[in-house]
N, C-alpha and C. Protein backbone atom coordinates (compact mmCIF):
# COMPACT_ATOMS: atom_id res chain seq x y z
N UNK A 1 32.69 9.15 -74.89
CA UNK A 1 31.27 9.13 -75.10
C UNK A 1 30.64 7.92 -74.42
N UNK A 2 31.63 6.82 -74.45
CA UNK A 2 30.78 5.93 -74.07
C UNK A 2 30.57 5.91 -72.24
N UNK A 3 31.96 6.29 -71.56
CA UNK A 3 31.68 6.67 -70.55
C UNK A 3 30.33 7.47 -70.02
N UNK A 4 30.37 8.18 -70.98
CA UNK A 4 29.10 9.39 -70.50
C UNK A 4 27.92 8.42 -70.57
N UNK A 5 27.73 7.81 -71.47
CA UNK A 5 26.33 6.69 -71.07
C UNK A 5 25.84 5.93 -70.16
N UNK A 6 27.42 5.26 -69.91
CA UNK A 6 27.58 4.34 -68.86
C UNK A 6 26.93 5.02 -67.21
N UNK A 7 27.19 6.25 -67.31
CA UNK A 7 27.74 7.35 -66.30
C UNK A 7 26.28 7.64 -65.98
N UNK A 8 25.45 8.42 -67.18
CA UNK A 8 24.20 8.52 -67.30
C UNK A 8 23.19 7.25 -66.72
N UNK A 9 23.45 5.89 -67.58
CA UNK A 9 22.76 5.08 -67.31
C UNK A 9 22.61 4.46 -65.76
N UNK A 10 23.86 4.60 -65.08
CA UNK A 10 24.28 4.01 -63.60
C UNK A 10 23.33 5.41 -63.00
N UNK A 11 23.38 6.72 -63.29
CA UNK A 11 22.33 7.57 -62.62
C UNK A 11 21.01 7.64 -62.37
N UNK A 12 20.90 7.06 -63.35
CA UNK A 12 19.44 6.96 -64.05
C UNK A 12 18.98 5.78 -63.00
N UNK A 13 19.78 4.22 -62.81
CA UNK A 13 19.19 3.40 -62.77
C UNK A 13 19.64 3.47 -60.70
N UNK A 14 20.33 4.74 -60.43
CA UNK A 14 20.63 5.30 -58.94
C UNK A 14 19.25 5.52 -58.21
N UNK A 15 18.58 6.47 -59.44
CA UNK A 15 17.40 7.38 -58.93
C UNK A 15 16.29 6.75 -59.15
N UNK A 16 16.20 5.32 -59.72
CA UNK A 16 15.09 5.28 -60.12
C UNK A 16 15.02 4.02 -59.17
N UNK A 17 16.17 3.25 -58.34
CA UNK A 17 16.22 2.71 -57.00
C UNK A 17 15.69 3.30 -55.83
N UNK A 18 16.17 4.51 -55.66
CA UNK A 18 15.62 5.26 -54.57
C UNK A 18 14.00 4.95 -53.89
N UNK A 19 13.41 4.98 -52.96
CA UNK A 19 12.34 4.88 -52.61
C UNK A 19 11.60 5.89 -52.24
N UNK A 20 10.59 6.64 -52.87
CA UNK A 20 9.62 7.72 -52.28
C UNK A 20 9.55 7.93 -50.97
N UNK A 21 9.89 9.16 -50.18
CA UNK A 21 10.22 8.98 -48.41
C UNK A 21 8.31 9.29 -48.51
N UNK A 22 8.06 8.76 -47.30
CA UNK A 22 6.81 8.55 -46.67
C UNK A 22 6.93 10.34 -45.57
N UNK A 23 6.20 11.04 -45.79
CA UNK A 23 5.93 11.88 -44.39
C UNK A 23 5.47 11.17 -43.49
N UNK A 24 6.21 11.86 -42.39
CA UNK A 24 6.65 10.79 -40.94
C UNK A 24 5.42 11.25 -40.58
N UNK A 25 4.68 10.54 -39.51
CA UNK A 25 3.48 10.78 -38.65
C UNK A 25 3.96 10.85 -37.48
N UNK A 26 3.07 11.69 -36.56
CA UNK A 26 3.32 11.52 -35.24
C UNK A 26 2.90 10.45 -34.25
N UNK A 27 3.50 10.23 -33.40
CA UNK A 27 4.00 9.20 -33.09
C UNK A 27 2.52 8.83 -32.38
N UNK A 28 1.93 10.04 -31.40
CA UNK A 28 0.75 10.46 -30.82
C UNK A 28 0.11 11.73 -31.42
N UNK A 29 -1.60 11.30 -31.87
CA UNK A 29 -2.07 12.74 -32.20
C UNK A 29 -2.72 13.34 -30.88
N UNK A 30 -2.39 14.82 -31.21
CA UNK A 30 -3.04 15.53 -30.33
C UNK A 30 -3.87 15.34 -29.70
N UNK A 31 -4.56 15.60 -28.35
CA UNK A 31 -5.78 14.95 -27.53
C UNK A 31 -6.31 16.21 -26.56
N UNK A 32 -7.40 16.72 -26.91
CA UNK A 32 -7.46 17.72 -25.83
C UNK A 32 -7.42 16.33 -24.15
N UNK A 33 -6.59 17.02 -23.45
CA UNK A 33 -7.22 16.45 -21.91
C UNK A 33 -7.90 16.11 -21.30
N UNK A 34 -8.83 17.64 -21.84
CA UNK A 34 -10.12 17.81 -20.77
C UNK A 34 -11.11 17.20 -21.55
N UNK A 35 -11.30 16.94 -22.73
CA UNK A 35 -12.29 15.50 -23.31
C UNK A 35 -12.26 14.57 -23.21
N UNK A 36 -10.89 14.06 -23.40
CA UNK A 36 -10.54 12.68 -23.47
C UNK A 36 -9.45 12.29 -22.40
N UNK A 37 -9.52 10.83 -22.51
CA UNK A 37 -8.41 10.51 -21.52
C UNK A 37 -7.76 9.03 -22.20
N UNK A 38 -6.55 9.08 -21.99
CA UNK A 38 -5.92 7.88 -23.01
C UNK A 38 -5.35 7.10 -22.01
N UNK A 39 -5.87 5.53 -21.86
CA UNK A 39 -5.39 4.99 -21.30
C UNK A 39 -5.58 3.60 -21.66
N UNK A 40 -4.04 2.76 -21.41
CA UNK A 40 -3.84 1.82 -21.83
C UNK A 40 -3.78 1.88 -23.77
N UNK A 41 -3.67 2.89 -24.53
CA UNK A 41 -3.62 2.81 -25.49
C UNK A 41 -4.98 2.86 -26.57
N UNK A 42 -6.15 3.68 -25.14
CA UNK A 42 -7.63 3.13 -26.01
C UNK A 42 -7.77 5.03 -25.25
N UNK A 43 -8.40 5.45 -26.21
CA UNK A 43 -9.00 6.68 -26.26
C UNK A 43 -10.35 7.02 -25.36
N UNK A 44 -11.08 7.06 -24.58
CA UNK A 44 -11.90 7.45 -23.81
C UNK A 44 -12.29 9.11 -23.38
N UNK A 45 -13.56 9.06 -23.95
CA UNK A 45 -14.14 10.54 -23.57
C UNK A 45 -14.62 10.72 -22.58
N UNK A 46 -14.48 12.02 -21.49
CA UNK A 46 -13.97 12.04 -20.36
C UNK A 46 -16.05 12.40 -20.14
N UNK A 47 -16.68 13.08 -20.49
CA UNK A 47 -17.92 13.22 -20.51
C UNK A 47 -19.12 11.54 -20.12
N UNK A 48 -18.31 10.44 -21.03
CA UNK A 48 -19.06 9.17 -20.87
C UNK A 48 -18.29 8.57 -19.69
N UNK A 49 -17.08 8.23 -19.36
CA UNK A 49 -16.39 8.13 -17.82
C UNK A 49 -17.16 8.77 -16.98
N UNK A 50 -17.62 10.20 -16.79
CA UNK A 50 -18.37 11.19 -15.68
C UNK A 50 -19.63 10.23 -15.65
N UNK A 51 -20.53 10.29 -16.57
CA UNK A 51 -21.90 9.10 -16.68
C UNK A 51 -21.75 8.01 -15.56
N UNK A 52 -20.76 6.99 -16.52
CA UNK A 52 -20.77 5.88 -16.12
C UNK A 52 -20.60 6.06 -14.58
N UNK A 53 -19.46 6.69 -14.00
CA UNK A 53 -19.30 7.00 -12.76
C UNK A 53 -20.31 7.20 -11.46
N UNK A 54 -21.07 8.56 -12.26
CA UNK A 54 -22.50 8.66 -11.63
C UNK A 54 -23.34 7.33 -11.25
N UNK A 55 -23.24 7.13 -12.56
CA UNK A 55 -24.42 5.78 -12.21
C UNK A 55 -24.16 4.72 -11.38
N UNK A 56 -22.76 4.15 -11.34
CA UNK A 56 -21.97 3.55 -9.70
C UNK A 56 -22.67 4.09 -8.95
N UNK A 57 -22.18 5.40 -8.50
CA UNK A 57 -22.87 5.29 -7.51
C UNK A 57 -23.76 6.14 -7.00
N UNK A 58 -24.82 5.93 -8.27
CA UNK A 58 -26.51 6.51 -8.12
C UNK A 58 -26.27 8.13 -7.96
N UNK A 59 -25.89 8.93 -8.74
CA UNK A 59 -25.78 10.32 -8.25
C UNK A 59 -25.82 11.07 -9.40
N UNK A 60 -25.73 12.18 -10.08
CA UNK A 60 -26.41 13.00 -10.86
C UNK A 60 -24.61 13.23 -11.62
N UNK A 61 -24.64 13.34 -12.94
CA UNK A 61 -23.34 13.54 -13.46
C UNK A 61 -22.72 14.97 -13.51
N UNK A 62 -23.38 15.85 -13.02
CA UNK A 62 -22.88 17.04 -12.75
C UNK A 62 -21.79 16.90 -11.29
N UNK A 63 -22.36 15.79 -10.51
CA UNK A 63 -21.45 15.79 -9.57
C UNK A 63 -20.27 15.63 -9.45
N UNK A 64 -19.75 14.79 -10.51
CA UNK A 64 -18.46 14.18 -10.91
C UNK A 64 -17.61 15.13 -11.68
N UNK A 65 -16.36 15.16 -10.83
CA UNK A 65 -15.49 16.18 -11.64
C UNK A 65 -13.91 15.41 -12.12
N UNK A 66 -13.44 15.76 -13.20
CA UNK A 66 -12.45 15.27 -13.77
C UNK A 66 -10.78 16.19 -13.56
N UNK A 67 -10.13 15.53 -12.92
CA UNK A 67 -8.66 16.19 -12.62
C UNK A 67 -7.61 15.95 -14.03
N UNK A 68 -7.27 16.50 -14.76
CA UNK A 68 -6.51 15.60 -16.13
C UNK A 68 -5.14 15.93 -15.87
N UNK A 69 -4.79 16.52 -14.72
CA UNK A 69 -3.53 16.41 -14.33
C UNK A 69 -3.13 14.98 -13.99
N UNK A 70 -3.93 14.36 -12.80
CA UNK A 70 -3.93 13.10 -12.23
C UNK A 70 -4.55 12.16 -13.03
N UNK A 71 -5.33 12.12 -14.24
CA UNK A 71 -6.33 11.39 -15.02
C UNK A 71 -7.20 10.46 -13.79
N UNK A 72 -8.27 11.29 -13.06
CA UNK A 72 -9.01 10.91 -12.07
C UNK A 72 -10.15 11.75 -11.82
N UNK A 73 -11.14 10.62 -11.82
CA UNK A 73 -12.80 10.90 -11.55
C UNK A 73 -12.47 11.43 -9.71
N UNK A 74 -13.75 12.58 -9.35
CA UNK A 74 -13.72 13.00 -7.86
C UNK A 74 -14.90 13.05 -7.70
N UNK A 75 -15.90 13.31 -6.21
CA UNK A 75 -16.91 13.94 -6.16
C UNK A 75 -17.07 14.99 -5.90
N UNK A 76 -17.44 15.91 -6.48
CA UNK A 76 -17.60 17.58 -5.75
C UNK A 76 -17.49 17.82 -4.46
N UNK A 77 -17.24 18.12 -3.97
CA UNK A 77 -17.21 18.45 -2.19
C UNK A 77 -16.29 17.30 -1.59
N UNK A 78 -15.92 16.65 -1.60
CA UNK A 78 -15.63 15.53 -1.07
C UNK A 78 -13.93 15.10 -1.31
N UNK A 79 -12.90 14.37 -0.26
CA UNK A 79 -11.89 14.71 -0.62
C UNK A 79 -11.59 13.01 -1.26
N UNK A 80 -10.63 12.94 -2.12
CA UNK A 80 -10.44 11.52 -2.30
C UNK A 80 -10.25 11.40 -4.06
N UNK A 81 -9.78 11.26 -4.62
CA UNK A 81 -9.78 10.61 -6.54
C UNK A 81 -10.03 9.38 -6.89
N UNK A 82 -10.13 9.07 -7.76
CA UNK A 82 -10.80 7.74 -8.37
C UNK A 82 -9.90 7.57 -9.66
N UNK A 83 -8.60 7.36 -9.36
CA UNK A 83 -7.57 7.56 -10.84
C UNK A 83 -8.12 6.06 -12.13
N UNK A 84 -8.23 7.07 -12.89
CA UNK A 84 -8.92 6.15 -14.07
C UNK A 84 -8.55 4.37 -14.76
N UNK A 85 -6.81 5.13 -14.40
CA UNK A 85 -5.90 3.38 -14.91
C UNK A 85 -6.82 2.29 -13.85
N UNK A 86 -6.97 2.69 -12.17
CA UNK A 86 -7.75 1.51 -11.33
C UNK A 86 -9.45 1.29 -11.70
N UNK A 87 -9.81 2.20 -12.27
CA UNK A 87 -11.35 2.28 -12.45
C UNK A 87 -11.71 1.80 -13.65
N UNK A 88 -11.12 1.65 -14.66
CA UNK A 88 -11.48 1.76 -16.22
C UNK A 88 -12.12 0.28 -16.56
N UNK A 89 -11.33 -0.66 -15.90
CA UNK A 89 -12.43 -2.30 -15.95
C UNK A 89 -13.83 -2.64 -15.49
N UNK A 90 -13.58 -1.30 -14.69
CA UNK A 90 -15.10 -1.16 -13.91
C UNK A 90 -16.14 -0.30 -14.29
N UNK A 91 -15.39 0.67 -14.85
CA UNK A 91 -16.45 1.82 -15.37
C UNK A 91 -17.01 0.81 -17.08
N UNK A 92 -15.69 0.33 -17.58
CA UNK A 92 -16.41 -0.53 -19.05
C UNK A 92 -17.29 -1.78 -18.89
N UNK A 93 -17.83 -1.92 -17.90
CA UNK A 93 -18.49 -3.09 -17.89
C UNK A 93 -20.41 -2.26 -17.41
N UNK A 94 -20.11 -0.58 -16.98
CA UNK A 94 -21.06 -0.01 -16.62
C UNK A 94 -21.94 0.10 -18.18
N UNK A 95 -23.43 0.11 -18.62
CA UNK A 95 -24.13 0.47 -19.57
C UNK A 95 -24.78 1.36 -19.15
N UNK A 96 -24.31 2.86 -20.34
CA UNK A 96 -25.55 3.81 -20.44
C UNK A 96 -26.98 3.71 -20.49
């Protein structure tokens, strides 16, 4: 009998060590592409990049098109990218 207490009590004081598991998070949440663009670890919406862009260099924001394969600003017609990692110090210093 007394075993069985002992036995009990060492279970008891097993489970009540244990620590509540946390559900794991992901590591990265989901991001559509074509909105956003993640770089350097800071989230950026791909709509205010097109703006800022325009306004460099004086032109209408419909002109500016976004590749999210390459994460790079373009101009419509025109051949050449503007990949965001080289642009992004420049476009954050632009005001809407």
């Amino acid at each position: 009998m007394k075993r069985y207490l002992v036995f009990v009590a060492l279970l008891g004081l097993g489970f009540g060590a244990c620590k509540k598991e946390q559900p794991s998070k992901p590591d990265q949440e989901t991001v559509d592409s074509s909105k956003y663009a993640i770089i350097d670890g800071t989230k950026y919406e791909i709509d205010i990049l097109k703006a800022k862009m325009a306004k460099f260099f004086g032109l209408e924001k419909d002109v500016i098109g976004y590749s999210p394969e390459n994460q790079s600003l373009y101009l419509k017609g025109y051949t050449g990218e503007y990949k965001l990692v080289d642009m992004i110090s420049t476009l954050n210093t632009i005001k809407l």
